[in-house]
Protein backbone atom coordinates (compact mmCIF):
# COMPACT_ATOMS: atom_id res chain seq x y z
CA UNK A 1 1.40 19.34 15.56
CA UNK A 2 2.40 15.76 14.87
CA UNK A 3 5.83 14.32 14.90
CA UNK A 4 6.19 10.97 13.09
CA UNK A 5 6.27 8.10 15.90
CA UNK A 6 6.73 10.23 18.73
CA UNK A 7 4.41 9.93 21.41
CA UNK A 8 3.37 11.89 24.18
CA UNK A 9 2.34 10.39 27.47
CA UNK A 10 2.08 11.88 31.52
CA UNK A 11 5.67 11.17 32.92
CA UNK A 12 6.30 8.40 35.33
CA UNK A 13 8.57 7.99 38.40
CA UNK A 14 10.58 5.33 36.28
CA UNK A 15 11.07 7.63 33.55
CA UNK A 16 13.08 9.41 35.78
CA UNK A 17 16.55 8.04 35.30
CA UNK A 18 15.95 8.91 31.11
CA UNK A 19 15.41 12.41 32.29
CA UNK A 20 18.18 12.77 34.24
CA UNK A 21 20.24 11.55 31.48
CA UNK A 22 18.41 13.91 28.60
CA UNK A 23 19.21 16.92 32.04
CA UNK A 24 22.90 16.08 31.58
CA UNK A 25 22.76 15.66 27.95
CA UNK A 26 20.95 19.38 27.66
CA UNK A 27 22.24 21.48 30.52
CA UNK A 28 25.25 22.62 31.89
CA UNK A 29 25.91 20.77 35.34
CA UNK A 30 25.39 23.82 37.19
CA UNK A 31 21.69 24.12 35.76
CA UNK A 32 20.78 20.75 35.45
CA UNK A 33 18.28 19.30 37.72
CA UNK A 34 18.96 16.69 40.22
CA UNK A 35 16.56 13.69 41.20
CA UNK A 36 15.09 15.60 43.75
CA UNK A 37 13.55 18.20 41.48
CA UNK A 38 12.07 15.59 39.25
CA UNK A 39 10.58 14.33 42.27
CA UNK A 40 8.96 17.44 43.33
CA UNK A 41 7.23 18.34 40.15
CA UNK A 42 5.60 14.81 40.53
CA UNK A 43 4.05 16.00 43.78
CA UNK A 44 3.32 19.47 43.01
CA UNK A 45 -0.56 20.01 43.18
CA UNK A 46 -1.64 21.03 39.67
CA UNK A 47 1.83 20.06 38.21
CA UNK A 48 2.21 18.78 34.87
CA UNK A 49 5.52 16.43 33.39
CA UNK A 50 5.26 14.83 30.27
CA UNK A 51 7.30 12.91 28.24
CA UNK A 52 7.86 12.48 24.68
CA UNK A 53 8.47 8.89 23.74
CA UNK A 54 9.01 6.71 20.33
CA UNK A 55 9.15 3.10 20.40
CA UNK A 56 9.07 2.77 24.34
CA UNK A 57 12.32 5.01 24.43
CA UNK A 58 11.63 8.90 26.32
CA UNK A 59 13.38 11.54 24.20
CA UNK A 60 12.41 14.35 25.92
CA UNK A 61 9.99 15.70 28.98
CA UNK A 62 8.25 18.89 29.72
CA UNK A 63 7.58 20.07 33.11
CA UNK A 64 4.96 22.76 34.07
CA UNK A 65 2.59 24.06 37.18
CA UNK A 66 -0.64 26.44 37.17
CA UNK A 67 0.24 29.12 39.77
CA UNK A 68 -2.41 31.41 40.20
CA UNK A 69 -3.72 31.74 37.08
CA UNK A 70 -0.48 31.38 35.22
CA UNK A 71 0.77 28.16 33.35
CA UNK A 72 4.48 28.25 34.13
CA UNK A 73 6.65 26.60 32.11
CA UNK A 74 9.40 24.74 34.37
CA UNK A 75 11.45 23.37 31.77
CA UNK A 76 11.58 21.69 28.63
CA UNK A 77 14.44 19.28 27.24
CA UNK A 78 15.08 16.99 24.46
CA UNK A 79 17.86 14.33 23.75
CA UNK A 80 20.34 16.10 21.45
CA UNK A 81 19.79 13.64 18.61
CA UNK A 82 15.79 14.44 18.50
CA UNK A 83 16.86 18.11 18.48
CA UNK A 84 15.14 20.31 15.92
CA UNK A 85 13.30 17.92 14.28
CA UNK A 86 9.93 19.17 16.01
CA UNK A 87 9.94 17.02 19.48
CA UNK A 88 10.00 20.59 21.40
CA UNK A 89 7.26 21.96 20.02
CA UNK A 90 4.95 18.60 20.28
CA UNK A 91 6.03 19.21 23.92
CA UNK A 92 5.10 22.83 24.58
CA UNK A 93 1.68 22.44 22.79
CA UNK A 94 0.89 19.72 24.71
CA UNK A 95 2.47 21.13 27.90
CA UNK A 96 0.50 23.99 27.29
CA UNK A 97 -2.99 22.06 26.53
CA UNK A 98 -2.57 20.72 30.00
CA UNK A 99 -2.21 23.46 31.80
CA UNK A 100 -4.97 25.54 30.36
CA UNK A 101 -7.17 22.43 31.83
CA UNK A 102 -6.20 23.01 34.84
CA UNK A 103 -7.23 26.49 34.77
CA UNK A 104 -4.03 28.70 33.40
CA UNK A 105 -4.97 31.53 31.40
CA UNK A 106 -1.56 32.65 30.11
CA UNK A 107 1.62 31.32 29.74
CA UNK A 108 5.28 32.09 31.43
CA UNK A 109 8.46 31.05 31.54
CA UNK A 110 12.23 32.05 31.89
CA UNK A 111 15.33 31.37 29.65
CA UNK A 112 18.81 32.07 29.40
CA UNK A 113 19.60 34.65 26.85
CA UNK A 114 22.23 33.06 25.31
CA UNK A 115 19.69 29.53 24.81
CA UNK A 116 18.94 30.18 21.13
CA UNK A 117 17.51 26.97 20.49
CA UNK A 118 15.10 27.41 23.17
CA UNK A 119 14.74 31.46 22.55
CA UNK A 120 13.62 30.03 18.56
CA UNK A 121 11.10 27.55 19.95
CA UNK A 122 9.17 29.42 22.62
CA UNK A 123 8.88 32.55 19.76
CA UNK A 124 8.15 30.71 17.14
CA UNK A 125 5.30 29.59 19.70
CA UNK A 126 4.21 32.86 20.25
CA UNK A 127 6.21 33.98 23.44
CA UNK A 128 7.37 37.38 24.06
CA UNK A 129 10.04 38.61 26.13
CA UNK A 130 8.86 41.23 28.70
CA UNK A 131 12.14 41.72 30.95
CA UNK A 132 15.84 40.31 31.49
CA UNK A 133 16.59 38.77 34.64
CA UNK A 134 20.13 39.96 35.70
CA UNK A 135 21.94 36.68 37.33
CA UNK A 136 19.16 34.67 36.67
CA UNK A 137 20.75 31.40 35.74
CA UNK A 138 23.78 31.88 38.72
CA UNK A 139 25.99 35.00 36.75
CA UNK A 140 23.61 34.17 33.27
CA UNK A 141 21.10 36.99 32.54
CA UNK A 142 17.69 35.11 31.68
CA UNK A 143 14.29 36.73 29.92
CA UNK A 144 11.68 36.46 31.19
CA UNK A 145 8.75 35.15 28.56
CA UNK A 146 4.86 35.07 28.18
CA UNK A 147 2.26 33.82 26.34
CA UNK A 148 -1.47 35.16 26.09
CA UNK A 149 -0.72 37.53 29.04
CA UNK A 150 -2.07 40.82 29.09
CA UNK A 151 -0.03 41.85 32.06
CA UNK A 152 2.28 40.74 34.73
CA UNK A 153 2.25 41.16 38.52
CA UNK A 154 5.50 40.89 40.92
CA UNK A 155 5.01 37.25 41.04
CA UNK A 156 5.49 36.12 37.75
C-alpha cells in the first residue's frame, strides 16, 4: 500500500519527542507511554520502531518485537489529523514486513475493546480476535488478536 508523500523510515532516538507528542495526542494518559518505553523498544534485541514521515515531519510510529516465533505488535499510533486516511495501515504492513525478516511467523497483538479505530484497522488487515483480556488496559477489557497463527501457547 502507498500513501501519497508519506514515508516510512526505522525510527530514531530524536524522533522521540514527536512520538511522545502523537502518545498524548492518541492515548489516554493512563495508557500512554512515557520516554522510557520508547527507549526500551530501541534496545530491544530484534525490536522494530518505525516511523511514518511526510516532508521531514513524523506522523505516526509503529513499534514491534519477534518473541519466539511471534511478531508482536507493541503499538501503533498516528497524529489525529493523518487519521484514516491510510497512514495505519502503511504502518502495520511495513511493521509486519520487518518482523517476518527477522524470523516471525505469525502475528499478535492486544487492543482495547472499545478502540474501534484500531479494532477496524488490524481486521481489515486480517487479524482475528481469539480471547478478551479482563482488566487488560488497568479496569479496560482488551482482545487479544492474531495474524497467520495457527495456534496460541500461554505466552502469547
Amino acid at each position: 500500500m502507498a500513501v501519497a508523500g508519506v514515508e516510512i523510515r526505522a525510527s530514531r532516538e530524536e524522533d522521540i519527542p514527536t512520538l511522545l507528542e502523537i502518545e498524548r495526542e492518541c492515548f489516554p494518559p493512563d495508557l500512554a507511554y512515557d520516554r522510557s518505553v520508547f527507549e526500551e523498544l530501541f534496545t530491544i534485541i530484534n525490536g522494530v520502531v518505525l516511523v511514518a514521515e511526510v516532508g521531514g515531519r513524523v506522523i505516526g510510529y509503529a513499534a514491534g518485537v519477534v518473541e519466539e516465533g511471534y511478531g508482536h505488535v507493541v503499538s501503533i499510533a498516528v497524529a489525529p489529523s493523518w487519521q484514516g486516511k491510510g497512514v495505519g495501515s502503511l504502518l502495520l504492513e511495513k511493521l509486519e514486513e520487518k518482523l517476518r525478516g527477522l524470523g516471525a511467523a505469525c502475528f499478535v497483538l492486544e487492543v482495547a475493546v472499545d478502540n474501534e479505530r484500531a479494532l477496524r484497522l488490524y481486521t481489515k488487515s486480517g487479524y482475528r480476535v481469539v480471547r478478551v483480556l479482563k482488566g487488560y488496559y488497568g479496569g479496560r477489557d482488551g482482545f487479544l488478536m492474531v495474524k497467520g497463527c495457527l495456534y496460541l501457547n500461554e505466552h502469547a
